[in-house]
Each structure stands twice: as C-alpha cells, then as structure tokens.
C-alpha atoms as a PDB file:
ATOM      1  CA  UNK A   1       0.000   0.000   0.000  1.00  0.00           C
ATOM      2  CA  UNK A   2       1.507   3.336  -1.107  1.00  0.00           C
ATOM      3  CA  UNK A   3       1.330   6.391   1.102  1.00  0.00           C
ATOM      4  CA  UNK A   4      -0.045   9.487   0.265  1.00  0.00           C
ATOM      5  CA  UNK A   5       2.373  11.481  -2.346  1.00  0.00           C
ATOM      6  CA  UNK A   6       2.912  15.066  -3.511  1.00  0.00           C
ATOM      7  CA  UNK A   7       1.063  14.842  -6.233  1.00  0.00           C
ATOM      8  CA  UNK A   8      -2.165  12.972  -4.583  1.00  0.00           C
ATOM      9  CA  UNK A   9      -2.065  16.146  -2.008  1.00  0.00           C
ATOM     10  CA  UNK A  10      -1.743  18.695  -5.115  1.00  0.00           C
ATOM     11  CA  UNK A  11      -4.928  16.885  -6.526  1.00  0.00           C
ATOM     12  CA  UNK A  12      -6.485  17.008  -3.208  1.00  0.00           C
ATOM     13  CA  UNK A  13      -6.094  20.620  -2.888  1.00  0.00           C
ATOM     14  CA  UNK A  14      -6.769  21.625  -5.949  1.00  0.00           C
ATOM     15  CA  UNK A  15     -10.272  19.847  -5.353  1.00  0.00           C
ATOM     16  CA  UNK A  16     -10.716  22.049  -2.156  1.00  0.00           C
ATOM     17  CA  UNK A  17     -10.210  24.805  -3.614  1.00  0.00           C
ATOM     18  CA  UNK A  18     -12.313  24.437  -6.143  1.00  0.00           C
ATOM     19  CA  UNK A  19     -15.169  23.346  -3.713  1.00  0.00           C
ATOM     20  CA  UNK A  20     -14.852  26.250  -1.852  1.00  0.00           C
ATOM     21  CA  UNK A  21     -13.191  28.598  -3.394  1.00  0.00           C
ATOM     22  CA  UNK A  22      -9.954  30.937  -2.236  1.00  0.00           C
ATOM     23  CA  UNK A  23     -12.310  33.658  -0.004  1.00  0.00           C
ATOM     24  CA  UNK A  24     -13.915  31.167   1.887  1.00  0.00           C
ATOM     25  CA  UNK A  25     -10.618  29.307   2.589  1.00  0.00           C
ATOM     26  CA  UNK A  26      -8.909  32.381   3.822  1.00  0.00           C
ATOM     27  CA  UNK A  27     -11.711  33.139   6.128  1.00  0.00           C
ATOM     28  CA  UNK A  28     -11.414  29.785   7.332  1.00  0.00           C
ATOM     29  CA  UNK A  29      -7.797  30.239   8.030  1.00  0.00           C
ATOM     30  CA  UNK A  30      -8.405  33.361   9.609  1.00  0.00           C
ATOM     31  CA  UNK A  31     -10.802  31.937  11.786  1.00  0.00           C
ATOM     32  CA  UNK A  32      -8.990  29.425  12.855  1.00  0.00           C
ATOM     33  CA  UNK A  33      -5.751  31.386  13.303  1.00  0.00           C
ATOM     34  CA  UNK A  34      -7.984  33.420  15.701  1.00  0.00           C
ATOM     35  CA  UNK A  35      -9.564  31.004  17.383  1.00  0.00           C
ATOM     36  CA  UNK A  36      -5.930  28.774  18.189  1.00  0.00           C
ATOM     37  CA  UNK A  37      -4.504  32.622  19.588  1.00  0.00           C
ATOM     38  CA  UNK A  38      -7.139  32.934  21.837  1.00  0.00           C
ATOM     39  CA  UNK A  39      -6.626  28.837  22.947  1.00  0.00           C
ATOM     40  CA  UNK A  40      -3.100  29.566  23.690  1.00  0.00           C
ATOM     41  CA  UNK A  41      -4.106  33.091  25.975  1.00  0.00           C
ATOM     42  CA  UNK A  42      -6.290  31.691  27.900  1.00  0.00           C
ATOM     43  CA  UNK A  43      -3.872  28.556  28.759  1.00  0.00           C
ATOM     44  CA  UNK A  44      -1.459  30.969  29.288  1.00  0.00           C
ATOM     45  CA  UNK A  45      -3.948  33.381  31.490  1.00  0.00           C
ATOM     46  CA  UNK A  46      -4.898  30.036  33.296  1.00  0.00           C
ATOM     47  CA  UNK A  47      -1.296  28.706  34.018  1.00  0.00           C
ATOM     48  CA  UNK A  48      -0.694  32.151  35.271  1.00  0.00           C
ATOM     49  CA  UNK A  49      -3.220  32.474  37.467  1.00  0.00           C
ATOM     50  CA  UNK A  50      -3.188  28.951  38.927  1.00  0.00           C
ATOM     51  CA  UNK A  51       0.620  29.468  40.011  1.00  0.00           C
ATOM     52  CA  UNK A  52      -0.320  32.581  41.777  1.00  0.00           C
ATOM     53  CA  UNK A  53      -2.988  30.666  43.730  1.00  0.00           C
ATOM     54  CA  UNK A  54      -0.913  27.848  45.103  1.00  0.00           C
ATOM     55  CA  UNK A  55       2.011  29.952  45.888  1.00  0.00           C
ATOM     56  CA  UNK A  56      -0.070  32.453  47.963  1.00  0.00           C
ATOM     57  CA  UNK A  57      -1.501  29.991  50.102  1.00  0.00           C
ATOM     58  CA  UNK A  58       0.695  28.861  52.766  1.00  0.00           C
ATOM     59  CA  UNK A  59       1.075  25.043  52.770  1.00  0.00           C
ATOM     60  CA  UNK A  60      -0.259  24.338  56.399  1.00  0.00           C
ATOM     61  CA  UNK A  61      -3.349  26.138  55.393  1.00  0.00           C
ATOM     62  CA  UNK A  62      -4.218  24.254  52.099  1.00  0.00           C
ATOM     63  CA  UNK A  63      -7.682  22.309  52.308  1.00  0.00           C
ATOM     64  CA  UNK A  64      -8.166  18.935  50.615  1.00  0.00           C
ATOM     65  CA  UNK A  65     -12.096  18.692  50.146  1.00  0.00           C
ATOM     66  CA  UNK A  66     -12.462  14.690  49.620  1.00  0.00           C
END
C-alpha cells in the first residue's frame, strides 16, 4: 500500500479549492488562526493564574475537600 504522495495532495487541494473557493478558505484560516490565539491566551492566562494561587496559600493552610 503506497502512502499518500505530492502529487495525490496537489490533486487534493486543488479539489478544495475548487469546492470552496480561495475567499472562503482564507476566512477559514483566519478563523482558525484566531480562534488557536485565543486557545493559547487563555492557557497561558490560566497557568498564570493557577501558580499565583498555590504559591499564595501557605502550605499548612491548604484544604483537601475529599
């Protein structure tokens, strides 16, 4: 079984592009580049804020709810 080659993933997007045509495509990128920047703030707003909450707390006064 042969793998997928340069030329079957020309042919493929070729096809796409046809199908959807180049504006719709680069709104779809855009969206998508948008959508992965705001991914990566917010993990990096969450780590932030999580290491500010454990190292505030002293660690005989840390609660374990079970």
């Amino acid at each position: 079984m042969e793998g997928i080659s340069i030329a079957k993933l020309l042919i493929i997007g070729a096809l796409i592009v046809l199908l959807f045509g180049t504006n719709k495509l680069r709104t779809l990128g855009g969206d998508l580049g948008s959508a992965i920047k705001g991914f990566k703030k917010a993990m990096s707003d969450d780590d932030g804020n999580g290491k500010k909450a454990v190292e505030d707390a002293p660690a005989d006064r840390v609660n374990h709810k079970e």
